[in-house]
C-alpha atoms as a PDB file:
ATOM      1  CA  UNK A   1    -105.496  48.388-171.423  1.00  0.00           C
ATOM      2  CA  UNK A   2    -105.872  51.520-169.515  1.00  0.00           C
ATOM      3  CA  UNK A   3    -102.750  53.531-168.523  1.00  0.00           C
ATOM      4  CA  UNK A   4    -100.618  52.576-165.810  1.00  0.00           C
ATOM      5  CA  UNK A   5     -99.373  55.342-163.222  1.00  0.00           C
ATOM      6  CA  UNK A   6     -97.995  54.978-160.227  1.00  0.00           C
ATOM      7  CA  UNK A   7     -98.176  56.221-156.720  1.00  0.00           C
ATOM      8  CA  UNK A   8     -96.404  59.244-156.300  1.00  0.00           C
ATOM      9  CA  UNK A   9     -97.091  61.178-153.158  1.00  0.00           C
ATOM     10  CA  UNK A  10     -96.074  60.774-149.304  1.00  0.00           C
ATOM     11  CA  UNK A  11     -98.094  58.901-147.256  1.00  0.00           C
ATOM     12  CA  UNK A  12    -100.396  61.142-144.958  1.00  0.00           C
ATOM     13  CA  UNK A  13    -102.180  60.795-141.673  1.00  0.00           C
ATOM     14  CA  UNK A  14    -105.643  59.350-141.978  1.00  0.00           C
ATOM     15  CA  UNK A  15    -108.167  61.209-139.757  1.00  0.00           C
ATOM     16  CA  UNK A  16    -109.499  58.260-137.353  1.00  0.00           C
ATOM     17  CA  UNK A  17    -112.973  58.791-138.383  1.00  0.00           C
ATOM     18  CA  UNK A  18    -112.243  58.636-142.409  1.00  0.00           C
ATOM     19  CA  UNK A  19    -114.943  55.712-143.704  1.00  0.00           C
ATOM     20  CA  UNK A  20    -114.542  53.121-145.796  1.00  0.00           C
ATOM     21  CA  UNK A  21    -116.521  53.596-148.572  1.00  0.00           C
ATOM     22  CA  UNK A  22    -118.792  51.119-151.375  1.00  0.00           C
ATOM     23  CA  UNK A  23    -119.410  53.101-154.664  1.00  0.00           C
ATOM     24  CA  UNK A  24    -118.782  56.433-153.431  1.00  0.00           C
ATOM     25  CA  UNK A  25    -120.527  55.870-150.456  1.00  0.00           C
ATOM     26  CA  UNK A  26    -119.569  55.806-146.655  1.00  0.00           C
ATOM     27  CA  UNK A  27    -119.665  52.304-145.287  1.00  0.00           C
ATOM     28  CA  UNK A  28    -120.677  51.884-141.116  1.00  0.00           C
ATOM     29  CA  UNK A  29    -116.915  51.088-140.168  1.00  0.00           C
ATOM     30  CA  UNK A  30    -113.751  53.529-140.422  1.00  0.00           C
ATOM     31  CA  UNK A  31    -109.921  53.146-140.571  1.00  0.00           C
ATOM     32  CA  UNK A  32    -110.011  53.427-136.826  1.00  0.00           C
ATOM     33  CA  UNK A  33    -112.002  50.638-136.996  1.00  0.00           C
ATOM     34  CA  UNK A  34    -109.604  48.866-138.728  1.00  0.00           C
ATOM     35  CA  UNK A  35    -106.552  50.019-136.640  1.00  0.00           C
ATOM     36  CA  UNK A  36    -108.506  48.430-133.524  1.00  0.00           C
ATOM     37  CA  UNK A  37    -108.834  44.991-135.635  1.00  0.00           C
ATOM     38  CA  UNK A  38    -104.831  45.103-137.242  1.00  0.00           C
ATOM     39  CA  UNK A  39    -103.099  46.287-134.304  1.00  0.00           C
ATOM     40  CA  UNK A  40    -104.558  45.510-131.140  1.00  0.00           C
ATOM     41  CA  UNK A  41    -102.248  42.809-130.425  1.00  0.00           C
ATOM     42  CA  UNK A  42     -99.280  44.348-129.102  1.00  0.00           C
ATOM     43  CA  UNK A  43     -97.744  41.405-127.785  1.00  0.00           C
ATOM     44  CA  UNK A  44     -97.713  39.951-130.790  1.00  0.00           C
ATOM     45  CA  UNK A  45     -94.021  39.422-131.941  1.00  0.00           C
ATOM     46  CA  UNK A  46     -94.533  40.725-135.567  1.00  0.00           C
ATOM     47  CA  UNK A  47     -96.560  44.118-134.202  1.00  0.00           C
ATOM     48  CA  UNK A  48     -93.822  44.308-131.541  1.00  0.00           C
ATOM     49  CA  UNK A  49     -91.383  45.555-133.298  1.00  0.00           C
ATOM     50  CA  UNK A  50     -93.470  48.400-134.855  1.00  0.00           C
ATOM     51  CA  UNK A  51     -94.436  49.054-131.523  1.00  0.00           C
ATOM     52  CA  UNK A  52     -90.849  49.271-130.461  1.00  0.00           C
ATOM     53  CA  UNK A  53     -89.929  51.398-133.257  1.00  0.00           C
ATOM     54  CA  UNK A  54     -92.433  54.112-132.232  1.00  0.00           C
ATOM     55  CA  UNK A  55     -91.364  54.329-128.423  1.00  0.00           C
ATOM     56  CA  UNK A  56     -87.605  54.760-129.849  1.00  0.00           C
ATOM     57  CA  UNK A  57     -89.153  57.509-132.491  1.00  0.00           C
ATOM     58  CA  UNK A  58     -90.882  59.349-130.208  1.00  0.00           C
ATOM     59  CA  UNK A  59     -88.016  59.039-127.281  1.00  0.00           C
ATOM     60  CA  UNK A  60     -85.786  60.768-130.462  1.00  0.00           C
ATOM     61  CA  UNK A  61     -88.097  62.877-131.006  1.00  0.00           C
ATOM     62  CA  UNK A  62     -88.226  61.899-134.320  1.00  0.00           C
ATOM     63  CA  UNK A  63     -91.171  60.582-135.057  1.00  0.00           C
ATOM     64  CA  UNK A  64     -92.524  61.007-139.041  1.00  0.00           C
ATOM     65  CA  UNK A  65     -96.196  61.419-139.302  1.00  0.00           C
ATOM     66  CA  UNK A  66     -96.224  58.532-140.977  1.00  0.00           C
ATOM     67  CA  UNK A  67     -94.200  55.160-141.056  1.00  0.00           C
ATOM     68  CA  UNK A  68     -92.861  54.253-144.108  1.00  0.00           C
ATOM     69  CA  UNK A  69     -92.258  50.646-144.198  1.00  0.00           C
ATOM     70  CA  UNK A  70     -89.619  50.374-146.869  1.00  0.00           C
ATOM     71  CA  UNK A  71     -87.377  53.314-145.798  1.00  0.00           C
ATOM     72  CA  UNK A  72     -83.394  51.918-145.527  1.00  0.00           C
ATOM     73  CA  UNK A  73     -83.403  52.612-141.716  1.00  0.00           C
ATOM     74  CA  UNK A  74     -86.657  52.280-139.187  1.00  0.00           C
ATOM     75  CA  UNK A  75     -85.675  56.071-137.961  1.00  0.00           C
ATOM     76  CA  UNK A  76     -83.736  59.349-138.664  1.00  0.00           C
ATOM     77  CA  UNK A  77     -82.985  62.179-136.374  1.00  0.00           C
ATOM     78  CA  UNK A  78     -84.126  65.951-137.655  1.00  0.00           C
ATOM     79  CA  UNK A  79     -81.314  68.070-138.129  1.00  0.00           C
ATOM     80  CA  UNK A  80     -78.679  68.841-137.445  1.00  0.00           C
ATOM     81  CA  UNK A  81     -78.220  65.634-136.701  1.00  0.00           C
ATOM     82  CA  UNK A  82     -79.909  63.044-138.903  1.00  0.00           C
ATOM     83  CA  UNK A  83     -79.075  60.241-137.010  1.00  0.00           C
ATOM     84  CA  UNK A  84     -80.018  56.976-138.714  1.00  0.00           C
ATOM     85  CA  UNK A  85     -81.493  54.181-136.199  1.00  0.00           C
ATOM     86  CA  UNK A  86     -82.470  50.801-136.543  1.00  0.00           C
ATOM     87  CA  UNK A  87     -84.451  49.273-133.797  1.00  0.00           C
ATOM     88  CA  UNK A  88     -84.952  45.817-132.723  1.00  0.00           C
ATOM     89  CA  UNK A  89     -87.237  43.954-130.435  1.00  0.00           C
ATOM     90  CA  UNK A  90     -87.424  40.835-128.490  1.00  0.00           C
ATOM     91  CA  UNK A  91     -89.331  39.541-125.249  1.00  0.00           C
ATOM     92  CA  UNK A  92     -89.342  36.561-122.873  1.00  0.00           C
ATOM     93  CA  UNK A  93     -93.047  36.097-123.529  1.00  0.00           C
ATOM     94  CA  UNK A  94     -95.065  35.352-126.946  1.00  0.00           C
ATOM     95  CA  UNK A  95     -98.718  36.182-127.611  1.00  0.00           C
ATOM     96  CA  UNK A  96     -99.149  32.162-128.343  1.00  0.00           C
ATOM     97  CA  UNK A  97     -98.681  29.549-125.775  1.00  0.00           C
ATOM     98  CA  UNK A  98     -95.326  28.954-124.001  1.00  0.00           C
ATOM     99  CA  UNK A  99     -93.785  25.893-121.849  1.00  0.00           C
ATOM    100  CA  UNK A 100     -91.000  28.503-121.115  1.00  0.00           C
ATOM    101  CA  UNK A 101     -89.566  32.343-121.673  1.00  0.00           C
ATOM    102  CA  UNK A 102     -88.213  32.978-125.334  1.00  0.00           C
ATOM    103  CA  UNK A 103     -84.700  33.018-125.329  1.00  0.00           C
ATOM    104  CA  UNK A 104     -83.668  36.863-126.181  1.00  0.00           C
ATOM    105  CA  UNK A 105     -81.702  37.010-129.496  1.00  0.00           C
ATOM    106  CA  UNK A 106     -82.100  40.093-131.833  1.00  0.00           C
ATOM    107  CA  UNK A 107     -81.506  40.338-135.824  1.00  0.00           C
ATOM    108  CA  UNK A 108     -78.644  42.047-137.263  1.00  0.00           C
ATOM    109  CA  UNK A 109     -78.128  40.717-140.638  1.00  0.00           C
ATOM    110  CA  UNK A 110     -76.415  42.851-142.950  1.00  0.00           C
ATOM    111  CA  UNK A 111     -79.392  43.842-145.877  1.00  0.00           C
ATOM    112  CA  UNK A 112     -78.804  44.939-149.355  1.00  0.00           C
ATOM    113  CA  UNK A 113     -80.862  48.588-148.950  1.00  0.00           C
ATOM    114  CA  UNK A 114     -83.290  49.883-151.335  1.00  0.00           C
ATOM    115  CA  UNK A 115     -83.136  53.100-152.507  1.00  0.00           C
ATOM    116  CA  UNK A 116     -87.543  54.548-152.659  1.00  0.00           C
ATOM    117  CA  UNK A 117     -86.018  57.212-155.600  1.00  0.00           C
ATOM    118  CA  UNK A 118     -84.326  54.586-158.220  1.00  0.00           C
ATOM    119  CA  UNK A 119     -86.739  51.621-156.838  1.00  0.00           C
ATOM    120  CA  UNK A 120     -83.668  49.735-156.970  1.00  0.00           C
ATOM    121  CA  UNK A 121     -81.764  47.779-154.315  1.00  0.00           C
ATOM    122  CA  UNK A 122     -77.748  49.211-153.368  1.00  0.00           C
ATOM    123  CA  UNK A 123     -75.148  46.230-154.710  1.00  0.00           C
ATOM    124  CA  UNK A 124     -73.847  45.743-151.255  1.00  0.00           C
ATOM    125  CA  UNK A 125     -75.324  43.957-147.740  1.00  0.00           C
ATOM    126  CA  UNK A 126     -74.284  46.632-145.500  1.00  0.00           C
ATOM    127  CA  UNK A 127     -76.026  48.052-141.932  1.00  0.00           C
ATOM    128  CA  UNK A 128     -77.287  51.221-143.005  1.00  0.00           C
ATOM    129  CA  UNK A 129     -77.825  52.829-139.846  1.00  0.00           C
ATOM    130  CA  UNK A 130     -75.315  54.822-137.790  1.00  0.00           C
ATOM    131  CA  UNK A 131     -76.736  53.054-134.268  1.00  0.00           C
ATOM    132  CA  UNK A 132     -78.684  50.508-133.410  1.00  0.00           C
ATOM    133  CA  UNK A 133     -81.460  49.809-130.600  1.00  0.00           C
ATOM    134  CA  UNK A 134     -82.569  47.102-129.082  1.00  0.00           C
ATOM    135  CA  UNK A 135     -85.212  46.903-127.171  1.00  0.00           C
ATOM    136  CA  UNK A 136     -86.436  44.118-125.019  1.00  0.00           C
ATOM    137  CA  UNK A 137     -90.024  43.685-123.240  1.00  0.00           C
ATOM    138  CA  UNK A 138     -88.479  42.408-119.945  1.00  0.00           C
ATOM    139  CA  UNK A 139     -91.835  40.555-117.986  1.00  0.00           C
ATOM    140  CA  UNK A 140     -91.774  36.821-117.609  1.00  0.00           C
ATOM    141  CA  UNK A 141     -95.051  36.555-116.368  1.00  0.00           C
ATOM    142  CA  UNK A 142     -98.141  36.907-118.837  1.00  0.00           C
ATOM    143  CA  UNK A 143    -100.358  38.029-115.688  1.00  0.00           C
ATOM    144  CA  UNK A 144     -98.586  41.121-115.548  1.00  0.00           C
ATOM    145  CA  UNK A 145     -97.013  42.127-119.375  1.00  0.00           C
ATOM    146  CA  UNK A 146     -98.548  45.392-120.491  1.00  0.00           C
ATOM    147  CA  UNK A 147     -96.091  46.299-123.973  1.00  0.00           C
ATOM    148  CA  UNK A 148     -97.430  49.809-123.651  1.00  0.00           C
ATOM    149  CA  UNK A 149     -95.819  50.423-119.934  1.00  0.00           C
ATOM    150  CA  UNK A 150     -92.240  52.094-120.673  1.00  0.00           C
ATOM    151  CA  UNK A 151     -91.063  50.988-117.684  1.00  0.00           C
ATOM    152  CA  UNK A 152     -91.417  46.927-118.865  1.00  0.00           C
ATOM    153  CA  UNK A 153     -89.205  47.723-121.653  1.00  0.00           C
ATOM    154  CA  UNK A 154     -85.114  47.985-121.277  1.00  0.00           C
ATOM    155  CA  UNK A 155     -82.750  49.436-124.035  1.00  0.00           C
ATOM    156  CA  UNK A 156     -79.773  48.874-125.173  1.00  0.00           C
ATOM    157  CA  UNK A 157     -78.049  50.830-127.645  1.00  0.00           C
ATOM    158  CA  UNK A 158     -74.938  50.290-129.982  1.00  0.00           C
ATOM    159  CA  UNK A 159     -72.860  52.357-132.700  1.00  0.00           C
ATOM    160  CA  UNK A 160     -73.185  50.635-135.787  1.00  0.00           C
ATOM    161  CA  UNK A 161     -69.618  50.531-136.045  1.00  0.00           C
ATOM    162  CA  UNK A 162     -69.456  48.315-133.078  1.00  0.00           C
ATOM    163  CA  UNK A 163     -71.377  45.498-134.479  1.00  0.00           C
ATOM    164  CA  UNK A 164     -69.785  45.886-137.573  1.00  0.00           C
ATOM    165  CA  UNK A 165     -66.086  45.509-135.967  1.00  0.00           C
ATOM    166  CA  UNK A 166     -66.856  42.649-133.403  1.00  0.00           C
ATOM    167  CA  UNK A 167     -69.425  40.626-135.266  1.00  0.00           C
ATOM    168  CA  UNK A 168     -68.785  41.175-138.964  1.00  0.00           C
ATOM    169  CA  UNK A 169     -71.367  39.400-141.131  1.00  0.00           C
ATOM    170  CA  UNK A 170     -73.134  37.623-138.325  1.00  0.00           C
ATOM    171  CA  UNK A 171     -77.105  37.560-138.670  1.00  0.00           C
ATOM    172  CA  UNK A 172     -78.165  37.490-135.126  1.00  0.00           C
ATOM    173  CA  UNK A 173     -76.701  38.671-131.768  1.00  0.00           C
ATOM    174  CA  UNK A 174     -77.719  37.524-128.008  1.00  0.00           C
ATOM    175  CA  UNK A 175     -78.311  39.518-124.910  1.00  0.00           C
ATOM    176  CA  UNK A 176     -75.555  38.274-123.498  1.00  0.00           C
ATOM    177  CA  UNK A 177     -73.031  38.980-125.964  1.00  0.00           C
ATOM    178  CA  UNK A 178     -74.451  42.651-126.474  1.00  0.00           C
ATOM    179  CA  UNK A 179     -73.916  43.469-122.901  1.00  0.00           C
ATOM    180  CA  UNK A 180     -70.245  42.147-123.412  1.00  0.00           C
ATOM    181  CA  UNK A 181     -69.590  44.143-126.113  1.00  0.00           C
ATOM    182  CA  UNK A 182     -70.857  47.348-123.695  1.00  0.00           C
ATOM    183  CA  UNK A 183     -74.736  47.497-124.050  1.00  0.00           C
ATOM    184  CA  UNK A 184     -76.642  48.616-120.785  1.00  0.00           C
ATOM    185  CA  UNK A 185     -79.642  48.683-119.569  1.00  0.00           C
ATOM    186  CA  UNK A 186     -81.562  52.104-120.166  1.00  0.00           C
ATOM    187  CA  UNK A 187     -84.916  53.228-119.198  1.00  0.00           C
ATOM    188  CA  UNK A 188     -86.958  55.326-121.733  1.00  0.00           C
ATOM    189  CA  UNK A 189     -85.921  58.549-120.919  1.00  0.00           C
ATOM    190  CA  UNK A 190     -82.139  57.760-121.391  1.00  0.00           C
ATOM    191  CA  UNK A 191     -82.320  56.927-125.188  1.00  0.00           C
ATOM    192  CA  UNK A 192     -81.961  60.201-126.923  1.00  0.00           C
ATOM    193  CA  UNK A 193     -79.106  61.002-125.249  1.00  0.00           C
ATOM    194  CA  UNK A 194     -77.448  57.318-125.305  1.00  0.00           C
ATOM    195  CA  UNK A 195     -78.113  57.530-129.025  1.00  0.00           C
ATOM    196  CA  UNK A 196     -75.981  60.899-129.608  1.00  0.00           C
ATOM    197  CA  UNK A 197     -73.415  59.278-127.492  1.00  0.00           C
ATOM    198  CA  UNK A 198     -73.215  56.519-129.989  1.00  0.00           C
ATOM    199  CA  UNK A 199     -73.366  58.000-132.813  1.00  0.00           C
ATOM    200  CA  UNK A 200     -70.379  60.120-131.714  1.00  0.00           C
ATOM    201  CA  UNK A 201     -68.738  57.254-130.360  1.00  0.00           C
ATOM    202  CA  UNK A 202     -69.550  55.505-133.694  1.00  0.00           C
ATOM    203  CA  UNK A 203     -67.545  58.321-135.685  1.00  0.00           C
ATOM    204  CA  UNK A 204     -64.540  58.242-133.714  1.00  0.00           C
ATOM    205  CA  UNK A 205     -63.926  54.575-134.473  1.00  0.00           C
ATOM    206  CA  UNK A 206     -64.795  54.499-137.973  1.00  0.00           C
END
């Protein structure tokens, strides 16, 4: 049995021309290739979300080079503030057939997090992130959805501490019920600074 060693570097950027390759040798497609085939489906619900998670990143200006999929929280701020985010995503319309719009509910579920040092998951279900946002794709009418238009998304964004202190363990939260508890409406250019609001707000009631 040959020795067993596992991965231990950072992801990096792959240049968009970098080929596949068949015994050491360059194959005709690339990873850009592949991007084009994986993720050229942005209405899809499950791509969505990713998608989501890199308009908040880069509105934070804190988007990694690279997203690490198992990291406790989708985003953190560079310093001095190291804000942790979790986003969320939701639309009226679907990428498969629909009789009517989706109704909007986002997940909040409480998740036990996993530490990428230890490999091990924390004891306790607990939010990890100081805010969250939401972030719903607003059109109702497929002629006219384009996921990659800012302007068709609105945000809404929470203090952690918030969802913790009105809706406890609950798993999911509506539209409705975030606007009652003081969500509104934001265009793109208003998250940074509704985020650093939050988390500020977030500290003073924790």
């Amino acid at each position: 049995m040959s020795e067993f060693h596992p991965v231990q570097r950072a992801p990096e950027p792959l240049p968009p021309e970098t080929s596949f390759t068949y015994k050491d040798k360059p194959t005709s497609f690339s990873i850009q290739d592949f991007w084009i085939w994986a993720a050229s489906d942005v209405l899809n619900n499950t791509l969505r979300g990713t998608v989501a998670e890199y308009i908040v990143s880069q509105a934070t200006e804190a988007c990694a080079s690279v997203r690490v999929e198992w990291d406790p929280v989708d985003i953190t701020t560079p310093d001095p503030e190291e804000i942790k985010i979790e986003v969320k995503s939701a639309a009226y319309l679907q990428s498969w057939p629909q009789k009517r719009p989706s109704a909007i509910s986002f997940g909040i579920a409480k998740k036990r997090p996993w530490d990428p040092e230890t490999n091990q998951y924390g004891e306790t279900r607990v939010r990890s992130a100081h805010v969250y946002v939401f972030c719903l794709l607003t059109p109702k009418d497929g002629r006219d959805v384009k996921p990659l238009d800012l302007t068709q998304w609105a945000f809404y964004v929470l203090p952690t501490s918030k969802l913790d202190s009105s809706l406890g363990d609950q798993k999911t939260v509506s539209l409705s019920r975030l606007k009652k508890l003081g969500a509104e409406p934001l265009d793109y250019d208003q998250i940074r600074n509704a985020v650093l609001k939050a988390h500020n707000d977030g500290w003073k009631n924790t």
